[in-house]
Protein backbone atom coordinates (compact mmCIF):
# COMPACT_ATOMS: atom_id res chain seq x y z
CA UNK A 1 -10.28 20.51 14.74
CA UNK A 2 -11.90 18.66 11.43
CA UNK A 3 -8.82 20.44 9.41
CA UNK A 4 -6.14 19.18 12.29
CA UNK A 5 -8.18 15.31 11.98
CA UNK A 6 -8.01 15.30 8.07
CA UNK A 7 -4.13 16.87 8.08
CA UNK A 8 -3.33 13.47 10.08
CA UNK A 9 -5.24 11.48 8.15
CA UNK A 10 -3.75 12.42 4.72
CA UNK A 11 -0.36 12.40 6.35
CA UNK A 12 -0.89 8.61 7.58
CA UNK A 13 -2.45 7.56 3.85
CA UNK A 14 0.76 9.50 2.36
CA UNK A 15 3.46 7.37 4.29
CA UNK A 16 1.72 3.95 4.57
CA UNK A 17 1.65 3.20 1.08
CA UNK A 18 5.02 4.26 0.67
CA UNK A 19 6.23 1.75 3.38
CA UNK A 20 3.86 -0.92 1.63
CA UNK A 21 5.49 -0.14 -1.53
CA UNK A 22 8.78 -0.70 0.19
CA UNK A 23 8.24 -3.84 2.05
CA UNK A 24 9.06 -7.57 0.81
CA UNK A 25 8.83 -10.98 1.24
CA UNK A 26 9.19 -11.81 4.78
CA UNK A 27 9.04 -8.23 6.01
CA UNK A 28 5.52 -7.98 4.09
CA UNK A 29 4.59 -11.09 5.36
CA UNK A 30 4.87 -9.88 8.99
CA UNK A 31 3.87 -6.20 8.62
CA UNK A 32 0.23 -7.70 7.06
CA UNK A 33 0.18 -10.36 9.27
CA UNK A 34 1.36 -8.29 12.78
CA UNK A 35 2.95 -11.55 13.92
CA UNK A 36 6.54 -12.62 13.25
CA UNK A 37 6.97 -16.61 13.53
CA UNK A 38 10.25 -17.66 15.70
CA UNK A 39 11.29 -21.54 15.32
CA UNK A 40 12.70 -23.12 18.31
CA UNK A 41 14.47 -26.96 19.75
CA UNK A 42 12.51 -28.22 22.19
CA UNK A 43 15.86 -29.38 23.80
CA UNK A 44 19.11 -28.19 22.51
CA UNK A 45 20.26 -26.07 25.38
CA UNK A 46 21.54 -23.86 26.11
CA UNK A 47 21.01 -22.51 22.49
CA UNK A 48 16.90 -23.50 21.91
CA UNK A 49 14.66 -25.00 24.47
CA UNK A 50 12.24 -25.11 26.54
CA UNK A 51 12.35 -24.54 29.98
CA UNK A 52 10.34 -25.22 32.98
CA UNK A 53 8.17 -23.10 32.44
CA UNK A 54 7.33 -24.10 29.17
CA UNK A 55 8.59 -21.11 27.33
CA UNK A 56 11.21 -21.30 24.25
CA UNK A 57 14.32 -20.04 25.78
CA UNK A 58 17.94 -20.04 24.94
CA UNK A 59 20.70 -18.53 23.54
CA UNK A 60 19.75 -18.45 19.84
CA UNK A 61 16.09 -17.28 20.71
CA UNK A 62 17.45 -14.24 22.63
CA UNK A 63 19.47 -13.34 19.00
CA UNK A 64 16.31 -14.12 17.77
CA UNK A 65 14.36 -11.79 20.59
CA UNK A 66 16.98 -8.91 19.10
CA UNK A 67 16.12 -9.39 15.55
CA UNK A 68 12.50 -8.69 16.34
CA UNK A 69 13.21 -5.58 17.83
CA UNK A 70 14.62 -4.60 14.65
CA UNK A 71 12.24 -5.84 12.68
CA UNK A 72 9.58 -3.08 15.05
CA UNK A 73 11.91 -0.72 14.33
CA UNK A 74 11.69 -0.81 10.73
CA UNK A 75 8.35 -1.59 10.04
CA UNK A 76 7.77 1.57 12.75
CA UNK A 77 5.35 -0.88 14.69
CA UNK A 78 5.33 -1.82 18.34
CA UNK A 79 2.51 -3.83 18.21
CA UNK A 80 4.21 -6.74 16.26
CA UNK A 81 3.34 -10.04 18.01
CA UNK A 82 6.25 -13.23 18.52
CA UNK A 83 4.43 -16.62 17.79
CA UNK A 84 6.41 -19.59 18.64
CA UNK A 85 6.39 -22.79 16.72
CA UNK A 86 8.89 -25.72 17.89
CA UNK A 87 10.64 -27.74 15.19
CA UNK A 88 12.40 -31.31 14.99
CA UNK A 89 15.70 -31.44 13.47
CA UNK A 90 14.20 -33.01 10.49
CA UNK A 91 11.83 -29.96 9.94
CA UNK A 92 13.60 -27.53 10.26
CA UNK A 93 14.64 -25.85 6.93
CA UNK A 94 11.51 -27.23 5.39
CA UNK A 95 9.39 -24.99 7.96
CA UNK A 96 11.38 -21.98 7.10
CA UNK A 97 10.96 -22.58 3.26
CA UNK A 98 7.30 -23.01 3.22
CA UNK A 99 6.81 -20.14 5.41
CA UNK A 100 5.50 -21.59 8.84
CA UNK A 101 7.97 -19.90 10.84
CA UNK A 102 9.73 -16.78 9.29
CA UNK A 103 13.48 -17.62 11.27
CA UNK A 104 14.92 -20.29 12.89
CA UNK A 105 15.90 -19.89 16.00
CA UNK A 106 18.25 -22.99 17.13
CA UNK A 107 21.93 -24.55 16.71
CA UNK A 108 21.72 -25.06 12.82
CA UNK A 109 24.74 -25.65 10.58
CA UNK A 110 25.30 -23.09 7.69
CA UNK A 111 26.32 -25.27 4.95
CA UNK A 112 26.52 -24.89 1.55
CA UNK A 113 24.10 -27.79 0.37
CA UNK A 114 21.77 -26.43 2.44
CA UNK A 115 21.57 -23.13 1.11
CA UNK A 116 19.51 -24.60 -2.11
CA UNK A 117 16.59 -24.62 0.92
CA UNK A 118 17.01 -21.81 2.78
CA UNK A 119 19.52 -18.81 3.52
CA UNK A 120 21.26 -17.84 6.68
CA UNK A 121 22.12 -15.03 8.91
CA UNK A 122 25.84 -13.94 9.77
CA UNK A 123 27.34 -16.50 12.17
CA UNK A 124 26.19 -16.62 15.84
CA UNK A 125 28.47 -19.16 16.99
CA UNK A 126 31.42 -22.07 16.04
CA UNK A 127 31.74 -25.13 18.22
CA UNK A 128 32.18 -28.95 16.80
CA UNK A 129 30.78 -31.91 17.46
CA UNK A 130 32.06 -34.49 19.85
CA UNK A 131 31.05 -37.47 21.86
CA UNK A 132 29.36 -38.01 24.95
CA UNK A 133 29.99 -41.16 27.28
CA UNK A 134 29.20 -42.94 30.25
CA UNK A 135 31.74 -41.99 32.99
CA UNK A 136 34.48 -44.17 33.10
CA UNK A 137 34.16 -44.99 29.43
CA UNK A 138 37.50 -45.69 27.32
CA UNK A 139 36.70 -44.42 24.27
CA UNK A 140 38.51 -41.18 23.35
CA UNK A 141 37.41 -40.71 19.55
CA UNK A 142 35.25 -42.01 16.60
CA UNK A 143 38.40 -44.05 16.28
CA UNK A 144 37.63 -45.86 19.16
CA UNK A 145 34.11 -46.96 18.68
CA UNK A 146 34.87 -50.24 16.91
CA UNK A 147 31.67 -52.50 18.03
CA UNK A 148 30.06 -50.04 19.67
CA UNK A 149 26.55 -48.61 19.52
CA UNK A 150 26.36 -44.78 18.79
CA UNK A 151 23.42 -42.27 18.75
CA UNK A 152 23.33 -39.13 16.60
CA UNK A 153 20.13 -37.04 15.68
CA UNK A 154 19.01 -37.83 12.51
CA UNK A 155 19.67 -35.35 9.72
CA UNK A 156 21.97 -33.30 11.32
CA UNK A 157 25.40 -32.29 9.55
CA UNK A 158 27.10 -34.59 12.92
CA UNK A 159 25.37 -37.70 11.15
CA UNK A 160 26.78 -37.14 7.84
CA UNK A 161 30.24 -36.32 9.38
CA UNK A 162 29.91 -39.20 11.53
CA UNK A 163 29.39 -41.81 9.12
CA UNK A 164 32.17 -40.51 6.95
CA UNK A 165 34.42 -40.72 9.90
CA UNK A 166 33.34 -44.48 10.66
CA UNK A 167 33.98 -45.00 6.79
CA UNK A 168 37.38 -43.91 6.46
CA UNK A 169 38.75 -45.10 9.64
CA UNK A 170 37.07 -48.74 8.69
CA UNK A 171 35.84 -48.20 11.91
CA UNK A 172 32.61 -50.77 12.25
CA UNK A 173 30.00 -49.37 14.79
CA UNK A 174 26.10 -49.09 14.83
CA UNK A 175 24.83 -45.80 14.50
CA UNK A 176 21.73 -45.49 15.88
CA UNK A 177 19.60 -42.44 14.72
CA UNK A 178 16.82 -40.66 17.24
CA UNK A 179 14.90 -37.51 16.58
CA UNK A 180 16.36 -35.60 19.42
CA UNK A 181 18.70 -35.34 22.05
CA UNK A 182 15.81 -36.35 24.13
CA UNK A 183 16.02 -39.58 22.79
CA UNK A 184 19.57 -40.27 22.77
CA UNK A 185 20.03 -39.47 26.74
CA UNK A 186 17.43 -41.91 27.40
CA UNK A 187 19.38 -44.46 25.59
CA UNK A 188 22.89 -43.52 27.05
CA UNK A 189 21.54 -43.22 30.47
CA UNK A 190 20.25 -46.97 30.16
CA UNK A 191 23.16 -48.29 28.16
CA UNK A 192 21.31 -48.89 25.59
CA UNK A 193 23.98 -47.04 23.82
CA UNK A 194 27.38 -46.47 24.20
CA UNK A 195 28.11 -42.98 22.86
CA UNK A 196 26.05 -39.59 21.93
CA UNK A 197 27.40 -38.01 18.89
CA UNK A 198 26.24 -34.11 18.86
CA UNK A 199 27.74 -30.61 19.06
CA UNK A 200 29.98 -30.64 21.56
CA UNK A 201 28.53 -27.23 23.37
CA UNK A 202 24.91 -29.23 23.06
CA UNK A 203 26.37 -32.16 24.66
CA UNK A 204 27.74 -30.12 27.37
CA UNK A 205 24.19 -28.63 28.18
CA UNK A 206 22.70 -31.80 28.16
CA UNK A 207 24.93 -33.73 30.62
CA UNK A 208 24.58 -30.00 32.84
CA UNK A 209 20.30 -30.68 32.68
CA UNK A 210 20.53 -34.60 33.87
CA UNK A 211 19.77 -35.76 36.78
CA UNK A 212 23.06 -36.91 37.83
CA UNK A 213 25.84 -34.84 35.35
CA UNK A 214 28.53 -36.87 36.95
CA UNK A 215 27.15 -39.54 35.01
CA UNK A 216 28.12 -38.33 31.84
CA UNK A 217 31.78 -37.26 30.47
CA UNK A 218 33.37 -35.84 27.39
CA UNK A 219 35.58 -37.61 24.77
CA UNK A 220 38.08 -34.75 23.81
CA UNK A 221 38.13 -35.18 20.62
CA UNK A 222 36.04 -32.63 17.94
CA UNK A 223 35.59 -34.34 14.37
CA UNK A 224 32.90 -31.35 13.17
CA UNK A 225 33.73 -27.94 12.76
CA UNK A 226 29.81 -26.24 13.21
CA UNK A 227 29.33 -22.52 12.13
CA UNK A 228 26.09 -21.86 13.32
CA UNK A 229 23.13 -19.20 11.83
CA UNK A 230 19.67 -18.71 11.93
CA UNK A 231 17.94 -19.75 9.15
CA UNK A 232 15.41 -17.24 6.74
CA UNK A 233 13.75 -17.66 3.42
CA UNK A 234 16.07 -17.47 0.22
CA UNK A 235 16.36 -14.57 -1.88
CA UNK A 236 14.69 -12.20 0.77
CA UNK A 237 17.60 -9.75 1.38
CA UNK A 238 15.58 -7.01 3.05
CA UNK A 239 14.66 -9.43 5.98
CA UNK A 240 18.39 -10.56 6.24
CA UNK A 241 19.84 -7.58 6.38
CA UNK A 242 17.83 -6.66 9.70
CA UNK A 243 18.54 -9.58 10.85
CA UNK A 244 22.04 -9.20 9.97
CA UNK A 245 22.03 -5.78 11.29
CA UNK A 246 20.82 -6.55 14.47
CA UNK A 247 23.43 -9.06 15.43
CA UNK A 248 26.28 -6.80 13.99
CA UNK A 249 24.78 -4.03 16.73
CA UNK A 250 24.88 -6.66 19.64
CA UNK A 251 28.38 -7.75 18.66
CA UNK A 252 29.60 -4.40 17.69
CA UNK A 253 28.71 -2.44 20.86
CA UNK A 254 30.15 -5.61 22.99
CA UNK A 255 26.52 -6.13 24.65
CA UNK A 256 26.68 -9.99 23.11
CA UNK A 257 28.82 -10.66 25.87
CA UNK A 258 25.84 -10.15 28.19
CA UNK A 259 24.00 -13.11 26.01
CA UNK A 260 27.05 -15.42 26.20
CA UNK A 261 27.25 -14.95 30.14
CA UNK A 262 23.93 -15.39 30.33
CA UNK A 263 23.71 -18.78 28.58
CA UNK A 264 27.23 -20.08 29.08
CA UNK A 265 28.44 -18.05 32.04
CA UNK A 266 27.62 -20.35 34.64
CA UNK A 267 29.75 -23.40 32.80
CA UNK A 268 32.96 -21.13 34.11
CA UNK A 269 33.76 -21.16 30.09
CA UNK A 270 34.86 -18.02 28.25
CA UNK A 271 34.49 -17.68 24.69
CA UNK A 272 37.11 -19.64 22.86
CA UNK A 273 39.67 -17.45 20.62
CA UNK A 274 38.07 -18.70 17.23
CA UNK A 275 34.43 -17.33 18.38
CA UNK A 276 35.44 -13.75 19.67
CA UNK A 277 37.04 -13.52 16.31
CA UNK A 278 33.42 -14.29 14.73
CA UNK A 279 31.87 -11.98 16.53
CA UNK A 280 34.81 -9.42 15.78
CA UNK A 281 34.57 -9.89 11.74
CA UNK A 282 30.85 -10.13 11.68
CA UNK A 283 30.14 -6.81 14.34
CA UNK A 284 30.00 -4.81 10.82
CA UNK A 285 29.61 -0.65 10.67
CA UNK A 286 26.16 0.19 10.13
């Protein structure tokens, strides 16, 4: 029995320094640790939110959800714990490069300015921002907003887009910037503003979660186009690529249509042709 009990212990101090050897940046980080961090939105459904019963939920957080499974799987521990830790717009990337949360888990932008922060995963989804009005409202575009008053979370890629817009159209309106969409469907809803500028698929799920949704309409215009990712450290490639591999599997084997339905499903929308094509190009062989 004492030969069988020191076999298995040799055999455990022969492979566990091996995988310490192997493991870096954030994949140390959570294998020492036994917790992996997840950023969320506290209200940016149906990607990041919570819900009413106070738990992060969403879209992006059930990518997210997948991506810890593979992160079990190759650190050969089921005992890894999810922390959550909810993030303002303005946060964000800053949180992910001073390593308080170890992925961001919401409706961010992949841009290229950006990446001198932070890095990204393969694309989990294209939409592009719009506007959203009282019903009955006239305006139809950012052309239209001459005089008006119009809200847009500040530092978001829709705010830089949205003042560029207003600048070469010599369009003169008041942007008003908020923290969160929160914020900005308070002011709509009193008329305290006259437009919502945000990602359009945001600005759907946050007319669906009013009170009243008939209050609320769409301009049909989209002056963004928004690739989405979730966000990791720079220069960590081990951690990205299971992450990456972990969303190739779920769009590869087709199940990412079960997360779609799940989120979106109930909007009667199907994916549009541009985002089955993402998933397509990015469901790469192992």
């Amino acid at each position: 029995m004492k030969r069988m009990l020191f076999a298995a212990a040799l055999a455990a101090n022969l492979v566990s320094p091996a995988l310490a050897q192997e493991l870096t940046g954030t994949l140390q980080k959570i294998n020492d640790s036994g917790t992996i961090v997840l950023g969320h939105r506290e209200d940016s459904p149906p990607f990041s939110f919570v819900d009413k019963s106070k738990q992060p939920a969403g879209y992006s957080v059930d990518l997210c959800l997948r991506i810890v499974e593979a992160v079990k799987e190759r650190l050969g521990r089921s005992d890894i714990t999810v922390k959550y830790v909810m993030l303002g717009a303005d946060e964000r990337l800053d949180k992910v490069a001073d390593g308080t949360v170890d992925i961001e888990c919401g409706n961010t932008t992949h841009t290229i300015s950006r990446q001198e922060k932070v890095d990204f995963t393969n694309m989990t989804f294209i939409t592009g921002a719009s506007l959203l009005l009282p019903a009955g409202s006239t305006i139809q575009s950012v052309g239209d907003l001459a005089g008006k008053r119009v809200s847009v979370v500040e530092g978001t890629t829709t705010e830089t887009t949205l003042r560029e817009r207003l600048k070469q159209s010599l369009v003169e309106a008041k942007v008003v910037t908020v923290k969160d969409h929160g914020e900005a469907m308070k002011l709509l809803s009193k008329g305290e503003v006259d437009a919502h500028a945000g990602d359009q698929i945001v600005l759907i799920g946050l007319a669906r979660a009013a009170k009243d949704p008939t209050k609320f309409m769409l301009a049909p215009e989209l002056f963004t186009y928004e690739p989405y990712a979730l966000v990791v450290r720079r220069n960590d490639a081990d951690f990205r690529v299971v992450a990456d591999g972990a969303l190739a599997q779920l769009y590869r084997s087709g199940q990412i249509a079960q997360v779609y339905d799940k989120w979106f499903g109930d909007w009667g929308g199907r994916p549009s042709r541009l985002l089955l094509a993402m998933y397509a190009l990015n469901g790469l062989p192992q």
